[in-house]
Protein backbone atom coordinates (compact mmCIF):
# COMPACT_ATOMS: atom_id res chain seq x y z
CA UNK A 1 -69.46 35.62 125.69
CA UNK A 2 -72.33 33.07 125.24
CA UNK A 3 -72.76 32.12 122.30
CA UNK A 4 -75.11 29.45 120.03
CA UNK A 5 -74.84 27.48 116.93
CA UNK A 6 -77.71 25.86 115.29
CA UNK A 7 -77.49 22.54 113.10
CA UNK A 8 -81.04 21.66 112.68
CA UNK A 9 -79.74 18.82 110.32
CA UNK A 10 -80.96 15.12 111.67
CA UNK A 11 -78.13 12.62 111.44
CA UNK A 12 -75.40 11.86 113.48
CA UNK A 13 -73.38 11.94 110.13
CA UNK A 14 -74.30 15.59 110.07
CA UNK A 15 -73.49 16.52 113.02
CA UNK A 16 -70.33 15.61 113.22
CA UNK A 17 -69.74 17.07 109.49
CA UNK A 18 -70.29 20.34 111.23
CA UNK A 19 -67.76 20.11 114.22
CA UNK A 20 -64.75 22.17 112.67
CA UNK A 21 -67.42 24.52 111.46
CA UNK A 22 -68.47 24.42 115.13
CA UNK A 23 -64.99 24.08 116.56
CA UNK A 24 -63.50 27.41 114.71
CA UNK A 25 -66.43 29.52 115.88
CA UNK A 26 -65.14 28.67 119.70
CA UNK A 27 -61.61 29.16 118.83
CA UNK A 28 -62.10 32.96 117.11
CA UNK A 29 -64.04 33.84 120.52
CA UNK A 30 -62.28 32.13 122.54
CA UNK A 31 -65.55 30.90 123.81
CA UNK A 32 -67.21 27.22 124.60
CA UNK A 33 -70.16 27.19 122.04
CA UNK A 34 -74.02 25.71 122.83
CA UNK A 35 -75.51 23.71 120.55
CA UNK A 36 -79.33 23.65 119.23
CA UNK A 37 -79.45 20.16 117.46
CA UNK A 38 -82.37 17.47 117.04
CA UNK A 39 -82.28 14.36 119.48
CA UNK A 40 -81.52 12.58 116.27
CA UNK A 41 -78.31 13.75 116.37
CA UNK A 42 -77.20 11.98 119.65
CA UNK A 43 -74.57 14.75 120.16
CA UNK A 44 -74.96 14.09 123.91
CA UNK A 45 -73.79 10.32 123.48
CA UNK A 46 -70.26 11.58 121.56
CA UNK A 47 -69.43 15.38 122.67
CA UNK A 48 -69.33 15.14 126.48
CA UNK A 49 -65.55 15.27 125.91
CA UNK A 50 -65.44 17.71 123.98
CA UNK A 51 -63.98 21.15 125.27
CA UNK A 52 -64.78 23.41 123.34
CA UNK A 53 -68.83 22.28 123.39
CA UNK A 54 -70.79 23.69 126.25
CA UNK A 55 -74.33 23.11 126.42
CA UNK A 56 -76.71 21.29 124.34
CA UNK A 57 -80.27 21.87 123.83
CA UNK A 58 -82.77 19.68 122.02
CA UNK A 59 -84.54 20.93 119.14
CA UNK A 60 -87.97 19.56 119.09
CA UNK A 61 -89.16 19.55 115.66
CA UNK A 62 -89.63 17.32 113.38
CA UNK A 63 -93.29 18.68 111.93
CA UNK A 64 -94.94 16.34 113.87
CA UNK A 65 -96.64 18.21 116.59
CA UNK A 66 -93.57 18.05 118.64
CA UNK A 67 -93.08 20.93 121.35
CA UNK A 68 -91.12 23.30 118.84
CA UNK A 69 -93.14 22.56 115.64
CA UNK A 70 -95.53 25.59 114.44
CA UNK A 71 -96.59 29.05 115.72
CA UNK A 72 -96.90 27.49 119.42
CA UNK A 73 -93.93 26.14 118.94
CA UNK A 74 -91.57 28.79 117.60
CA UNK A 75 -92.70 31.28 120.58
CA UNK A 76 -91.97 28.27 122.90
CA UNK A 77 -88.45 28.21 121.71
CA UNK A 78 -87.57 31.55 121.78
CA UNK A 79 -88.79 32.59 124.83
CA UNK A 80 -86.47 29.07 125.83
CA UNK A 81 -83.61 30.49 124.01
CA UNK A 82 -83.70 34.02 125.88
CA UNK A 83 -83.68 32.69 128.93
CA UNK A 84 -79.79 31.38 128.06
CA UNK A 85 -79.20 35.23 127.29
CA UNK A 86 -77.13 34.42 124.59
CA UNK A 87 -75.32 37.12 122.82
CA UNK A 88 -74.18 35.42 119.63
CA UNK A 89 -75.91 32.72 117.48
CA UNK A 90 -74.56 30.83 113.95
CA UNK A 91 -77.26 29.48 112.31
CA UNK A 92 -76.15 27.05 109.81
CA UNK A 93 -78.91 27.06 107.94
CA UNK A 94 -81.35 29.13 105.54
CA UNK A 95 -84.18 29.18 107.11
CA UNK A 96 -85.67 32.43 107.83
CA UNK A 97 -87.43 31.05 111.35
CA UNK A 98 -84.50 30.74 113.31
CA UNK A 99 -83.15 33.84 111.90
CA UNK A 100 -86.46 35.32 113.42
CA UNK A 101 -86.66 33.29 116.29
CA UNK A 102 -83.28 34.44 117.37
CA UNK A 103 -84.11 38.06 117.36
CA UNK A 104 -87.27 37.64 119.44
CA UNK A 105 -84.93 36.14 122.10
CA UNK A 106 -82.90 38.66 122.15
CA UNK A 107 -79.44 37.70 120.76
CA UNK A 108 -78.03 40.66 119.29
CA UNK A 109 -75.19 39.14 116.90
CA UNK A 110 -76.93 37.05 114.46
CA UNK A 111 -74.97 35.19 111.85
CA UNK A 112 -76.36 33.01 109.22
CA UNK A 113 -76.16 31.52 105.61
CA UNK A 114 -78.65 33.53 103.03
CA UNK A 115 -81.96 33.62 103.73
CA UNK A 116 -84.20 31.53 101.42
CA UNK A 117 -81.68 29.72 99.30
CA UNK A 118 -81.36 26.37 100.33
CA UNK A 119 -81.53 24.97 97.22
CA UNK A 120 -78.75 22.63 96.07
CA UNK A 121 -76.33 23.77 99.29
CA UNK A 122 -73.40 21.78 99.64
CA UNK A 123 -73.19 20.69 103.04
CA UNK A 124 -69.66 21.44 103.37
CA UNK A 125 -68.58 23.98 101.14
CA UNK A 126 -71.60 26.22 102.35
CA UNK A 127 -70.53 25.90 105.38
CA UNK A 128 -66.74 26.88 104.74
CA UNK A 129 -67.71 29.80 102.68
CA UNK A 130 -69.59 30.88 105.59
CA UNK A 131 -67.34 30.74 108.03
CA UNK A 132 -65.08 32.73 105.66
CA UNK A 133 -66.76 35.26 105.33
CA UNK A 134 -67.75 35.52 109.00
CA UNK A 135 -64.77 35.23 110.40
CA UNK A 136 -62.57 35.00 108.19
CA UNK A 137 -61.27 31.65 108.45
CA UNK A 138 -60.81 28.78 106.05
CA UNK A 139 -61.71 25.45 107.90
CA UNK A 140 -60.77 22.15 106.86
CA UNK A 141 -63.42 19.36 106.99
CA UNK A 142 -61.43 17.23 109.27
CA UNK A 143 -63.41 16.26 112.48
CA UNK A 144 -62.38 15.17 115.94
CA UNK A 145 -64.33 13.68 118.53
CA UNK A 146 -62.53 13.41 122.22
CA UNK A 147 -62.22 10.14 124.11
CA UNK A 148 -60.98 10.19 127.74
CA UNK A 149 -57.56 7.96 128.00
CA UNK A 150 -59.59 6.11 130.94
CA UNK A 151 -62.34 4.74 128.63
CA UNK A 152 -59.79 3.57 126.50
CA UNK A 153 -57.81 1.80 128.63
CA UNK A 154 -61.07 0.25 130.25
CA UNK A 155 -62.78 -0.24 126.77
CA UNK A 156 -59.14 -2.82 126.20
CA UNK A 157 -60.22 -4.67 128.95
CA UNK A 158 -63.70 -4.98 128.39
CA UNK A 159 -63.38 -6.29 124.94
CA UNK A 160 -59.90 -8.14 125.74
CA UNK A 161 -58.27 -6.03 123.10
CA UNK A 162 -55.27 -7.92 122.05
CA UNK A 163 -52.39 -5.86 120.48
CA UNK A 164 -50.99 -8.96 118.18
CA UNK A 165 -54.34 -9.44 116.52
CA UNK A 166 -55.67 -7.06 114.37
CA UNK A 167 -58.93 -5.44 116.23
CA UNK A 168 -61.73 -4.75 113.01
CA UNK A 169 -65.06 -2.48 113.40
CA UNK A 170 -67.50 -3.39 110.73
CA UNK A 171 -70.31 -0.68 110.70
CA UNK A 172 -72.63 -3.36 108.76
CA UNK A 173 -76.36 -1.17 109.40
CA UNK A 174 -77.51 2.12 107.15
CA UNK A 175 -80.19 4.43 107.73
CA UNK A 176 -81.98 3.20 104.38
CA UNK A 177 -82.02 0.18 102.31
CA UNK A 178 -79.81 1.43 99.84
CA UNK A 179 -76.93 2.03 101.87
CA UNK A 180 -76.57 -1.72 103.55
CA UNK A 181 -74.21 -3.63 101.93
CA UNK A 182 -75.29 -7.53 101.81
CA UNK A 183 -73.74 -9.87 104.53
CA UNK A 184 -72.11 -11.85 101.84
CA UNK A 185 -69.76 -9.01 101.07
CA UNK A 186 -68.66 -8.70 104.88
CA UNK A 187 -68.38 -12.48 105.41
CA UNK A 188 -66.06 -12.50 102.26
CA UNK A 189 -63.71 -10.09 103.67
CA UNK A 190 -63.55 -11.59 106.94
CA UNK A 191 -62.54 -14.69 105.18
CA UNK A 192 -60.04 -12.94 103.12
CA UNK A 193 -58.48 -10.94 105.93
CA UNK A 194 -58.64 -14.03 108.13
CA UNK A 195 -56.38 -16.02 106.05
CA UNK A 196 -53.56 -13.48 106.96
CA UNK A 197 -54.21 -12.10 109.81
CA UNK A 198 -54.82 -13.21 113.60
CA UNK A 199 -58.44 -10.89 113.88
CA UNK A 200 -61.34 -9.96 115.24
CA UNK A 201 -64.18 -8.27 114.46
CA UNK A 202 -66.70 -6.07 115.92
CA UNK A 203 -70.24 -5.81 114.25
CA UNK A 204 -72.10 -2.19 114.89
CA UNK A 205 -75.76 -1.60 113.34
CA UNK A 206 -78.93 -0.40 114.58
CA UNK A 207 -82.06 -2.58 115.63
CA UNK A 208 -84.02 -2.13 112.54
CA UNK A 209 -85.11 -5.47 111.32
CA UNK A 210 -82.70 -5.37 107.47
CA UNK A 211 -80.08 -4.02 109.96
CA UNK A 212 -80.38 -7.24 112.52
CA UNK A 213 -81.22 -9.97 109.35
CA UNK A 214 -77.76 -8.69 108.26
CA UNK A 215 -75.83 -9.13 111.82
CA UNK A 216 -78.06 -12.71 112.24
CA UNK A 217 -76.42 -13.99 108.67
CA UNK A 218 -72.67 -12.65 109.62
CA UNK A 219 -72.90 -14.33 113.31
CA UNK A 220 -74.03 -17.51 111.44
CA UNK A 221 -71.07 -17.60 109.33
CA UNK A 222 -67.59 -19.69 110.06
CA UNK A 223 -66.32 -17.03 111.69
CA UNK A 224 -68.90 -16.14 114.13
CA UNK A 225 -66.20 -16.91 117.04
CA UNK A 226 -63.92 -14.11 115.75
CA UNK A 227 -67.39 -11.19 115.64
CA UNK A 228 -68.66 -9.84 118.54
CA UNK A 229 -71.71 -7.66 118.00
CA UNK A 230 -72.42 -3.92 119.45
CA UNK A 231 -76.07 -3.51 118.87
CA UNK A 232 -77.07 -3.15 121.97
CA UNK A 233 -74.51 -1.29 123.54
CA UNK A 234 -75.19 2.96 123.64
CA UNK A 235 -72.82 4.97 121.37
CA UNK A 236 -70.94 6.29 124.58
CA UNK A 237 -69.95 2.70 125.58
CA UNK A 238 -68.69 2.10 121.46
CA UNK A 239 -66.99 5.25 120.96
CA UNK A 240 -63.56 3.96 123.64
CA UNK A 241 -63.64 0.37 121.66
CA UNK A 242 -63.42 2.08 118.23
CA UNK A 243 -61.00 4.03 119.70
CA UNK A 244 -59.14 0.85 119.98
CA UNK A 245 -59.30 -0.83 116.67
CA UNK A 246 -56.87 -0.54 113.94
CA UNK A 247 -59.47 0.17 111.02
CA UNK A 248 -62.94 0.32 110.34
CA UNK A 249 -64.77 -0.93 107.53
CA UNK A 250 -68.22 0.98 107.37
CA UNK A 251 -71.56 1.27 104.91
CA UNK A 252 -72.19 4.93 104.65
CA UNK A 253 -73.35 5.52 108.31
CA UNK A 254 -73.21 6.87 111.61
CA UNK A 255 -70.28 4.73 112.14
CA UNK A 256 -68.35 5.67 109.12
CA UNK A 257 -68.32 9.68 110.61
CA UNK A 258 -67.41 8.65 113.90
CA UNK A 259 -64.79 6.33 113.68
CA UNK A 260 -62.91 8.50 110.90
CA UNK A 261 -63.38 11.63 113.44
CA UNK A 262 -61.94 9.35 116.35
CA UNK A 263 -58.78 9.09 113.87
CA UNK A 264 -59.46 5.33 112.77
CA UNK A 265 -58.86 4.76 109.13
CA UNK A 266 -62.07 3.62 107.95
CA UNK A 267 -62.97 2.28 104.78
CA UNK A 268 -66.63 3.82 103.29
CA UNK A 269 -68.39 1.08 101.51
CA UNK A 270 -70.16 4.42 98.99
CA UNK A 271 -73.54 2.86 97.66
CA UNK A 272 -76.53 5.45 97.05
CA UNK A 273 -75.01 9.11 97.95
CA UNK A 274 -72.41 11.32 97.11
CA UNK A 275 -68.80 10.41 97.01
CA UNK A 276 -68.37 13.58 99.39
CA UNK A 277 -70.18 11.91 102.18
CA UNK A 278 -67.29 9.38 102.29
CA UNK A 279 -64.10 11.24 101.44
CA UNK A 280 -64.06 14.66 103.75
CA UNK A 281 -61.74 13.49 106.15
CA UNK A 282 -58.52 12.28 105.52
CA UNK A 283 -59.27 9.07 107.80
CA UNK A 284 -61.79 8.32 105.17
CA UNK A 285 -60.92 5.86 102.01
CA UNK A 286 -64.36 5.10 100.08
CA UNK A 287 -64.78 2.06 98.00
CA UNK A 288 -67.24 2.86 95.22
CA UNK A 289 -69.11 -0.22 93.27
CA UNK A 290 -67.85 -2.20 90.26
CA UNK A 291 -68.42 -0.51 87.08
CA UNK A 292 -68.91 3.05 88.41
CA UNK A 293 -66.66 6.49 88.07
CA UNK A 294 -68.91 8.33 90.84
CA UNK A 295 -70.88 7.62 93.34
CA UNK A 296 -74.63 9.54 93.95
CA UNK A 297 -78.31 9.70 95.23
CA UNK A 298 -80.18 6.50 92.94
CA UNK A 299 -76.53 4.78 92.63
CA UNK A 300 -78.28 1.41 93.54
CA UNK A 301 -74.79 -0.02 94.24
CA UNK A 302 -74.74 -2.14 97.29
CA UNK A 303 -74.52 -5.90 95.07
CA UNK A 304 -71.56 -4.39 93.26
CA UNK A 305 -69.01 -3.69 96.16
CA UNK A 306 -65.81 -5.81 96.18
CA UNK A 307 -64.73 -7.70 99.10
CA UNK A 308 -61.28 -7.91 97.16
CA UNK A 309 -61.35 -4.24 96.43
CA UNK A 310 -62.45 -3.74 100.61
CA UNK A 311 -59.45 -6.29 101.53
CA UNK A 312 -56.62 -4.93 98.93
CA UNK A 313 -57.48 -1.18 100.59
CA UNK A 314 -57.47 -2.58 103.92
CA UNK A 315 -53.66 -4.36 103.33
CA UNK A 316 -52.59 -0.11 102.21
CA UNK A 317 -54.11 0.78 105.07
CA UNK A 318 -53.75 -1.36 107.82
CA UNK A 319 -50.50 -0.89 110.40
């Protein structure tokens, strides 16, 4: 059986929400799954490992002319999608233009949340309730993402992994403003941890200019010896060095998701989104600002994140 999930979502975050979604459709019919995700998502840099993936297609669209944006564009992708001559599709979604799209290519067994109501869907709990009642099966929001024991063992050497000092990922960058924690909070818990443990400390962000002014004021500090930065190395060649660390401190970002879903306990530094974003997997222990209960959209709460409250969950946590 071929067979075709769509996760039109942008984020790498999202994506890998949507793995044991993903992961339980394969498993019921006994069947790799494709996927149909935006280039956004970077699946290809993080699920070449995994089995249970088989291919997966871009979706270009972004309603900006690209080659699967508007009329042109939807005939363009289903006549692409026919040609794969799948016979299932699970279109995590509500839209009703893959829901049409897949019938004009031909896939017979269609399955897909309600049509037209989008509004406030919660990103996992929609997606449970529709695998429940699909298939019948209650999945837990607990990602995994594959590493091959060779990368590992070669991502040691590389980095000169040492097993008596205690190996730290700092995901310092953020897709928006809102989300980066200053550098003063990160230098102030590399002091703290550095006063009792042997450590280093690996910096991962993105090349937007906020995102490198933040890595620049870190690798200035005192303890620029102990952080080696990541930012220009491709998520493929980070993924086996995470794999390698004993925690990972993280803004709410692409890092956060994959480091939890490689099975690193990784502190979420919860600024300007909901709490849920940085609690679904049990790898995941979110710090939430000074002052607040919850944690949501308009938050504002990156100047009121402890470095003691980051260090005194890091002591719990740490082996």
């Amino acid at each position: 059986m071929k067979i075709l999930a769509v996760q039109n979502r942008m984020g790498i975050g999202d994506m890998v929400i949507f793995l044991p979604f993903i992961e339980a459709v394969s498993k019921k019919f006994k069947s790799p799954v494709s996927l149909l995700v935006k280039e956004s998502s970077k699946a290809n840099e993080y699920l070449q490992n995994t089995k249970y993936i088989d291919q997966i297609i871009p979706l270009l669209r972004n309603n900006k002319n690209l080659e699967h944006d508007g009329i042109i564009g939807f005939f363009k992708l289903a006549n692409k999608l026919r040609k794969y001559k799948f016979d299932s599709i699970f279109i995590f979604n509500s839209s009703a233009r893959f829901n049409l799209i897949a019938k004009i290519a031909g896939i017979q067994n269609v399955y897909q949340y309600p049509v037209f109501k989008k509004k406030n869907q919660h990103i996992i709990k929609t997606a449970q309730k529709f695998i429940k009642k699909e298939l019948n099966i209650l999945v837990k929001p607990n990602p995994k993402i594959n590493i091959g024991k060779k990368q590992i063992f070669s991502a040691r050497k590389k980095f000169k992994i040492k097993p008596k000092e205690k190996n730290i990922l700092l995901g310092i960058g953020g897709s928006g403003p809102t989300k980066r924690v200053p550098a003063k909070k990160f230098i102030e818990f590399i002091e703290l941890v550095s006063k009792k443990y042997k450590s280093k400390f690996f910096l991962a962000t993105g090349k937007s200019s906020e995102e490198q002014k933040i890595l620049k004021e870190i690798l200035k500090s005192k303890h620029k010896k102990k952080c080696q930065r990541l930012d220009n190395l491709a998520i493929n060649s980070i993924l086996p060095l995470i794999s390698n660390c004993d925690i990972a401190v993280c803004n709410d970002s692409s890092f956060s998701h994959l480091s939890s879903a490689l099975g690193i306990n990784t502190i979420v530094l919860m600024t300007d989104t909901p709490l849920m974003y940085g609690s679904y997997s049990k790898f995941m222990h979110p710090i939430i600002p000074d002052g607040e209960k919850n944690v949501t959209h308009n938050t504002l709460g990156k100047n009121k994140i402890s470095s003691k409250k980051i260090f005194n969950k890091f002591k719990k946590l740490i082996r």
